[in-house]
C-alpha atoms as a PDB file:
ATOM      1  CA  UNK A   1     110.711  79.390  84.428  1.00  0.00           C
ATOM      2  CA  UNK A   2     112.804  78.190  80.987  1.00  0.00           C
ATOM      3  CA  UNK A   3     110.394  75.887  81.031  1.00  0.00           C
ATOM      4  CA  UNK A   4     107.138  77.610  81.419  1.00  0.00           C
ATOM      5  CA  UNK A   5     108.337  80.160  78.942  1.00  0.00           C
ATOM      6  CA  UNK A   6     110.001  78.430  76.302  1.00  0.00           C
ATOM      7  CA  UNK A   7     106.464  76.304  75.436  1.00  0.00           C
ATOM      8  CA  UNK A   8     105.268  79.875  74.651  1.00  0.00           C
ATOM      9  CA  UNK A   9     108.122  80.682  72.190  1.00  0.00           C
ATOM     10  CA  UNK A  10     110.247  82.961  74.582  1.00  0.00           C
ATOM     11  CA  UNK A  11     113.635  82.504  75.762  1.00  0.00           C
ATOM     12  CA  UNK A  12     115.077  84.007  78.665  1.00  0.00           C
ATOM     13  CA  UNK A  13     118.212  84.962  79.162  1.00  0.00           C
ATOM     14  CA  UNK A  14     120.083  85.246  82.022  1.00  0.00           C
ATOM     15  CA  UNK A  15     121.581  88.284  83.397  1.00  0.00           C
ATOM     16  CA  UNK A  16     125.037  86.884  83.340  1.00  0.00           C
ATOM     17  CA  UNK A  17     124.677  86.470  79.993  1.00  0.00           C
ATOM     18  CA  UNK A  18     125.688  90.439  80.126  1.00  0.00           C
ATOM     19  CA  UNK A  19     128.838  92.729  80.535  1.00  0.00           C
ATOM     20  CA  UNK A  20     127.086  95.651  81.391  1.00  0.00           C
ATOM     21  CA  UNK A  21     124.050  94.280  84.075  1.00  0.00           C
ATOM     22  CA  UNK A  22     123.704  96.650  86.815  1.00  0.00           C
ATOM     23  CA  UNK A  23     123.182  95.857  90.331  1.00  0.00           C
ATOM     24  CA  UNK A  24     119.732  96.934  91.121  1.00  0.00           C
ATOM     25  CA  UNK A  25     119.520  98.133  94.992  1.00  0.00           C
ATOM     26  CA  UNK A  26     116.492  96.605  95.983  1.00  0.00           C
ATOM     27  CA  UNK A  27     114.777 100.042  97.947  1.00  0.00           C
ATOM     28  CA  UNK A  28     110.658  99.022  97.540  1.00  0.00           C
ATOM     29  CA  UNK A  29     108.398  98.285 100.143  1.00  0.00           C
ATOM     30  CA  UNK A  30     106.703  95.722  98.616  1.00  0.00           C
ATOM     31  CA  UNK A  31     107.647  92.578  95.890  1.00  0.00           C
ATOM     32  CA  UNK A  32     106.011  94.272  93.352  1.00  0.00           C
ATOM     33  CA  UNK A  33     108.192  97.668  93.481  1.00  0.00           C
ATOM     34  CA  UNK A  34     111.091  95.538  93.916  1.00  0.00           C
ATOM     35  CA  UNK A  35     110.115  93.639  91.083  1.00  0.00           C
ATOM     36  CA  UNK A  36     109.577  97.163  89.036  1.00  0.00           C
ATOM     37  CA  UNK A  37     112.460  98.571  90.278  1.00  0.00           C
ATOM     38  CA  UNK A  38     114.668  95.465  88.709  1.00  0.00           C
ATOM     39  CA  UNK A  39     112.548  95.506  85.558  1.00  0.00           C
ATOM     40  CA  UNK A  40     113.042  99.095  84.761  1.00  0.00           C
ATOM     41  CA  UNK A  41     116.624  99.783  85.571  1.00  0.00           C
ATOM     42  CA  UNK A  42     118.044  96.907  83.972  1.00  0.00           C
ATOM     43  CA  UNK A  43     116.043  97.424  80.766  1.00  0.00           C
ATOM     44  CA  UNK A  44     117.485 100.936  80.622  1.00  0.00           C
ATOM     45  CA  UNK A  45     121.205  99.878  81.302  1.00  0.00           C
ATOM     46  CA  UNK A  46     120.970  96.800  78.688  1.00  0.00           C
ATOM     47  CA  UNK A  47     118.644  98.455  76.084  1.00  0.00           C
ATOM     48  CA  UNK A  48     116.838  95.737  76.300  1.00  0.00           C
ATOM     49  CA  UNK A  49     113.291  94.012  77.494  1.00  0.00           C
ATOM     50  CA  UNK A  50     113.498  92.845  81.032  1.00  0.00           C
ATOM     51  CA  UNK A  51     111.337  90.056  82.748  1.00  0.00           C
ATOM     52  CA  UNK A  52     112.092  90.407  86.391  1.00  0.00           C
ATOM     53  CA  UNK A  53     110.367  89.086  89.207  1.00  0.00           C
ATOM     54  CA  UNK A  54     110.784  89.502  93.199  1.00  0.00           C
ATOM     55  CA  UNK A  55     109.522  86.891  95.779  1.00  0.00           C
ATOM     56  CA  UNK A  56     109.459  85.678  99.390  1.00  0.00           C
ATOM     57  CA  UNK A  57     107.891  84.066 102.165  1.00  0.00           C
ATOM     58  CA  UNK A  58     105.338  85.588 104.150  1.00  0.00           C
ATOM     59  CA  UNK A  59     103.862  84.456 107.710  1.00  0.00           C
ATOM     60  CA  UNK A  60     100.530  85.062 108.909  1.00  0.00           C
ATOM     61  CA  UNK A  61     101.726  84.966 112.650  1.00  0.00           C
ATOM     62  CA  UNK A  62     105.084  87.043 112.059  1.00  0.00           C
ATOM     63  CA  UNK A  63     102.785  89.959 110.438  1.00  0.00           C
ATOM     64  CA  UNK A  64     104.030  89.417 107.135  1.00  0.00           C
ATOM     65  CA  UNK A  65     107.221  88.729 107.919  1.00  0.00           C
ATOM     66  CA  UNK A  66     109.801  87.976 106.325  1.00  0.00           C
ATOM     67  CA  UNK A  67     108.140  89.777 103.299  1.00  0.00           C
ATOM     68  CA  UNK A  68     110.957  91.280 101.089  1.00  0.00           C
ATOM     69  CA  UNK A  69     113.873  90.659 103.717  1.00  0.00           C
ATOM     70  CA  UNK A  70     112.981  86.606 103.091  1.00  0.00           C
ATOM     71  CA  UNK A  71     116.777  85.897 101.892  1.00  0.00           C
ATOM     72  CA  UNK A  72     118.418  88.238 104.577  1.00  0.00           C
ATOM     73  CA  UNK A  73     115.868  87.521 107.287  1.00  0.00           C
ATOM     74  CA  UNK A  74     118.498  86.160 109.748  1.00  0.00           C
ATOM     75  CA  UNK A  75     120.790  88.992 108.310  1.00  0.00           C
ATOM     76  CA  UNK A  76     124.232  89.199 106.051  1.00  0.00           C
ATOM     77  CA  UNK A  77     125.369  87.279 104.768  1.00  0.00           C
ATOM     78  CA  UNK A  78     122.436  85.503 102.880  1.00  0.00           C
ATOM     79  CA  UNK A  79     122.119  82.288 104.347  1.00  0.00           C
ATOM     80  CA  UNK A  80     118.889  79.900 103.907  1.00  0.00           C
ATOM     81  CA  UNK A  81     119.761  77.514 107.098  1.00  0.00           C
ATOM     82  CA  UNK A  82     120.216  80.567 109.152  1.00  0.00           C
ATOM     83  CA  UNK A  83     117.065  82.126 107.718  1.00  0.00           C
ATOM     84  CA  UNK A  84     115.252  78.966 108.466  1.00  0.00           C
ATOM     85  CA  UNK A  85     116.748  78.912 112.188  1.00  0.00           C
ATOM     86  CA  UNK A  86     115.836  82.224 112.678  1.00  0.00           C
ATOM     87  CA  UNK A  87     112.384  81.750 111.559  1.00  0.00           C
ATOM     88  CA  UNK A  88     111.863  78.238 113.747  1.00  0.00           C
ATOM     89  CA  UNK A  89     112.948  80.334 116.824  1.00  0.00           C
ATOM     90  CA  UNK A  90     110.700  83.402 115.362  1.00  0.00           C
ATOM     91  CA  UNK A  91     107.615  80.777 115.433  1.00  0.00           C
ATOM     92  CA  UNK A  92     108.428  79.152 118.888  1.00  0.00           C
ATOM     93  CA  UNK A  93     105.699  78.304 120.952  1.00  0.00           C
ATOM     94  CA  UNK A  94     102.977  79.245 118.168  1.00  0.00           C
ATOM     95  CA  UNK A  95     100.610  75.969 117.262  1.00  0.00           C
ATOM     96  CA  UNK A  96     100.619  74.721 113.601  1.00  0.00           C
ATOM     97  CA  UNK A  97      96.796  75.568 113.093  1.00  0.00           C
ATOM     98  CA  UNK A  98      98.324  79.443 113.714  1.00  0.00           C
ATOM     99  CA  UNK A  99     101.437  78.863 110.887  1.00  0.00           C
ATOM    100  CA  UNK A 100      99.700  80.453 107.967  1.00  0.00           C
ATOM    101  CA  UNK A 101     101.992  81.217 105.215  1.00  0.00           C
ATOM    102  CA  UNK A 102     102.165  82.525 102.111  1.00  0.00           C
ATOM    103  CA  UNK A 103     105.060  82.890  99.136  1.00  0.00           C
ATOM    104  CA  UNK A 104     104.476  85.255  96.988  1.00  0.00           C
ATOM    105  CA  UNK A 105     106.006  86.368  93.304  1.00  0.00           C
ATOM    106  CA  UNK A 106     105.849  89.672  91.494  1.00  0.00           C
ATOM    107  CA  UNK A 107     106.875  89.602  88.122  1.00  0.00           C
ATOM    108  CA  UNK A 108     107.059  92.152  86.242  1.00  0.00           C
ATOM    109  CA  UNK A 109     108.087  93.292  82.173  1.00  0.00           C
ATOM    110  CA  UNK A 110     109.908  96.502  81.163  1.00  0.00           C
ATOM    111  CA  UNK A 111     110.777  97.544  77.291  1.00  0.00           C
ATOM    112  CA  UNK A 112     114.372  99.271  77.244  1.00  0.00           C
ATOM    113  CA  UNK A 113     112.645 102.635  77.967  1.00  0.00           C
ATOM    114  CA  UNK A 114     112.441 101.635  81.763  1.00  0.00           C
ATOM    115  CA  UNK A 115     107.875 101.315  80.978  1.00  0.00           C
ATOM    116  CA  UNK A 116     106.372  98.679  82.503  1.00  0.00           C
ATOM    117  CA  UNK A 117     104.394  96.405  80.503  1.00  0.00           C
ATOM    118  CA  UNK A 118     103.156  93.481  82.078  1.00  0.00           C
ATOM    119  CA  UNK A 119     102.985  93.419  86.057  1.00  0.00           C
ATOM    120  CA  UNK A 120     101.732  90.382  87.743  1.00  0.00           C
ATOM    121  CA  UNK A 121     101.703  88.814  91.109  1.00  0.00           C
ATOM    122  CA  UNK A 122     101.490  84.949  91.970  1.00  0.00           C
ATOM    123  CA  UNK A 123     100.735  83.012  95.565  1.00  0.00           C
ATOM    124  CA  UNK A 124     101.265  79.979  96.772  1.00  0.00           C
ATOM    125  CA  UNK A 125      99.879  79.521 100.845  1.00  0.00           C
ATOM    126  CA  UNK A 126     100.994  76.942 103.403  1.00  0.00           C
ATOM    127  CA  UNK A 127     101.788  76.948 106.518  1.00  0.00           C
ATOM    128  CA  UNK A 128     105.204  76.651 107.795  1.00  0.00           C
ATOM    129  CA  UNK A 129     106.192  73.165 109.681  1.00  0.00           C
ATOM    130  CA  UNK A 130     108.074  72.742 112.962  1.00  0.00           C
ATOM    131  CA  UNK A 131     111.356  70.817 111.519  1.00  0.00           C
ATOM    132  CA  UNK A 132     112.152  70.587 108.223  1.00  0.00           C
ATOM    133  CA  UNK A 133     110.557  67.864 105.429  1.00  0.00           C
ATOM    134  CA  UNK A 134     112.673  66.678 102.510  1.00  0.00           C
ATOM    135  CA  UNK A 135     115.758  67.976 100.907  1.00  0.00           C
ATOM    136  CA  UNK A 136     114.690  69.306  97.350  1.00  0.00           C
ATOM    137  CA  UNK A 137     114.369  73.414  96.702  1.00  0.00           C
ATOM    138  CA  UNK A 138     116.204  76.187  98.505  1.00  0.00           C
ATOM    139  CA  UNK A 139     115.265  78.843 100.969  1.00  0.00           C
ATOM    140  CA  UNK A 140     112.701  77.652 103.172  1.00  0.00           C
ATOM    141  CA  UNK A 141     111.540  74.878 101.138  1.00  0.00           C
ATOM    142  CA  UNK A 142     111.733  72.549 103.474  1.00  0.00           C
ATOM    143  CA  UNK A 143     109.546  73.818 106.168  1.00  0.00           C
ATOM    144  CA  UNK A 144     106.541  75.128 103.977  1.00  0.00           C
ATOM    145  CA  UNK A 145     104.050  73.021 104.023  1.00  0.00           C
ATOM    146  CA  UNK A 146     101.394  72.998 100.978  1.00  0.00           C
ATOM    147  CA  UNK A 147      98.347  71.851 103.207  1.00  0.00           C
ATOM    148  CA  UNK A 148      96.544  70.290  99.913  1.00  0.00           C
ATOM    149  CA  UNK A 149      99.782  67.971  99.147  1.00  0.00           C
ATOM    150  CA  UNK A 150     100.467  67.288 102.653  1.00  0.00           C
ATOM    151  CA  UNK A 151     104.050  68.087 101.700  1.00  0.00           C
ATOM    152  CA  UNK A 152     106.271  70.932 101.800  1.00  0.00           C
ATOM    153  CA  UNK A 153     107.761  72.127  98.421  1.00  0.00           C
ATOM    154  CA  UNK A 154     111.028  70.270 100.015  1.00  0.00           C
ATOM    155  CA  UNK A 155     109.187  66.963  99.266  1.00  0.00           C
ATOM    156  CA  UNK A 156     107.215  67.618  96.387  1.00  0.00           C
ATOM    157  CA  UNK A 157     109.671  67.783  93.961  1.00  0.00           C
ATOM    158  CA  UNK A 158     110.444  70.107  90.884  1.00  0.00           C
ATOM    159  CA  UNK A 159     107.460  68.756  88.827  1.00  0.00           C
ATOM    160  CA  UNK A 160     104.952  69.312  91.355  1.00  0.00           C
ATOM    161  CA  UNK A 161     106.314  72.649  92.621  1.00  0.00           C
ATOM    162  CA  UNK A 162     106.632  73.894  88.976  1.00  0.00           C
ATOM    163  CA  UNK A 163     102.516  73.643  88.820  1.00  0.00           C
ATOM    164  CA  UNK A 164     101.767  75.158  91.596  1.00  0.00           C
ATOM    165  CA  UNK A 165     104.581  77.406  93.256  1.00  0.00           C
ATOM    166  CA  UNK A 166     103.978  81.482  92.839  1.00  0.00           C
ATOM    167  CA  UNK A 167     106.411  81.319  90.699  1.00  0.00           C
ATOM    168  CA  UNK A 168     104.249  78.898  88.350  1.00  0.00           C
ATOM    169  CA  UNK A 169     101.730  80.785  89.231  1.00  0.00           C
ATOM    170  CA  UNK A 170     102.767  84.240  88.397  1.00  0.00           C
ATOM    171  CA  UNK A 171     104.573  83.209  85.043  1.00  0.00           C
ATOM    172  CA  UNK A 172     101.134  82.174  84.046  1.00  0.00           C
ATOM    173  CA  UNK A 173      99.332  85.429  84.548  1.00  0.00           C
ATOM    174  CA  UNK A 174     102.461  86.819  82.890  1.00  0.00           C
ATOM    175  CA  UNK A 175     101.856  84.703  79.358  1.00  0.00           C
ATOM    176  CA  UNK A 176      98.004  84.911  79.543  1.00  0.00           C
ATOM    177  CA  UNK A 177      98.971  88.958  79.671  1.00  0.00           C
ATOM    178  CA  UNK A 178     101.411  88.773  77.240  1.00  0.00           C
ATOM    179  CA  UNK A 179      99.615  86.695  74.642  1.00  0.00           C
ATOM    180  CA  UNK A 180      96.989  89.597  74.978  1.00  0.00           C
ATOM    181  CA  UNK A 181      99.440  92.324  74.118  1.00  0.00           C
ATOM    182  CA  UNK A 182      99.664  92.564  70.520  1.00  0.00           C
ATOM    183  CA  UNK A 183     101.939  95.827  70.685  1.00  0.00           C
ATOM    184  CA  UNK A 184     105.276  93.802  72.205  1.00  0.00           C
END
């Protein structure tokens, strides 16, 4: 994201970066409150503008699952190779062509009033494979499969998957929005 965001003149800091960051309980029912949620409480604790985004895996098959429990889908603690365990033995039995995935990334901007300014959502759909496929990425990475490349964002590498991720995708909508706001 430094690097999507810096060719447009803004640097982001990270949340480290500050003494008094709160820790946002994450209570929505969907990426996009999540991603609101994050946005407007830390703004209001740090007095400052927030960019925050919230993002996960979703599977066609699984009803949308894991949604917005993607990093604590196999439960606490937070563990990707349990999550992607839990999800092989979740998709047991059910044929690639039936695999459909999506991930998807709400992002989101609050000024230090806790008001939303910018609120955007990007995808990125696969399908997810029956054994993991290269080592590069987190999460489940490895196992979703961008049809088009015939690779999953475990193979593809960082330059590839910083095109076309929902991530990419969703910081994109958020500059095209943001070079249209001339009030920030």
């Amino acid at each position: 994201l430094n690097d999507i965001f810096s060719s447009a003149g803004i640097r982001l800091l990270p949340l480290s970066d500050f003494d008094n960051a709160v820790d946002v309980e994450e209570t929505g029912s969907t990426f996009q409150e999540n991603a609101q949620l994050k946005a407007t409480e830390q703004a209001r604790a740090l007095n400052r503008w927030v960019l925050a985004e919230d993002s996960g895996l979703s599977v066609a098959a699984l009803k949308g699952a894991p949604g917005i429990y993607s990093a604590r889908f196999a439960g606490e603690p937070r563990d990707d190779t349990r999550n992607n365990e839990h999800l092989l033995r979740q998709l047991s039995g059910v044929p690639l062509a039936k695999r459909g995935a999506w991930y998807t990334c709400s992002m989101c901007l609050s000024d230090p009033s806790g008001k939303i300014w910018i609120d955007c959502l990007g995808e990125c759909h696969g399908r997810i494979l029956e054994s993991y496929h290269g080592s590069e990425g987190f999460g489940y990475d490895p196992l979703f499969e961008v049809v088009e490349y015939h690779q999953t964002f475990g193979q593809l590498g960082l330059a590839v998957k910083s095109m076309i991720s929902h991530r990419a995708r969703a910081a994109r909508q958020f500059l095209q929005q943001f070079a249209s706001q001339n009030q920030l």
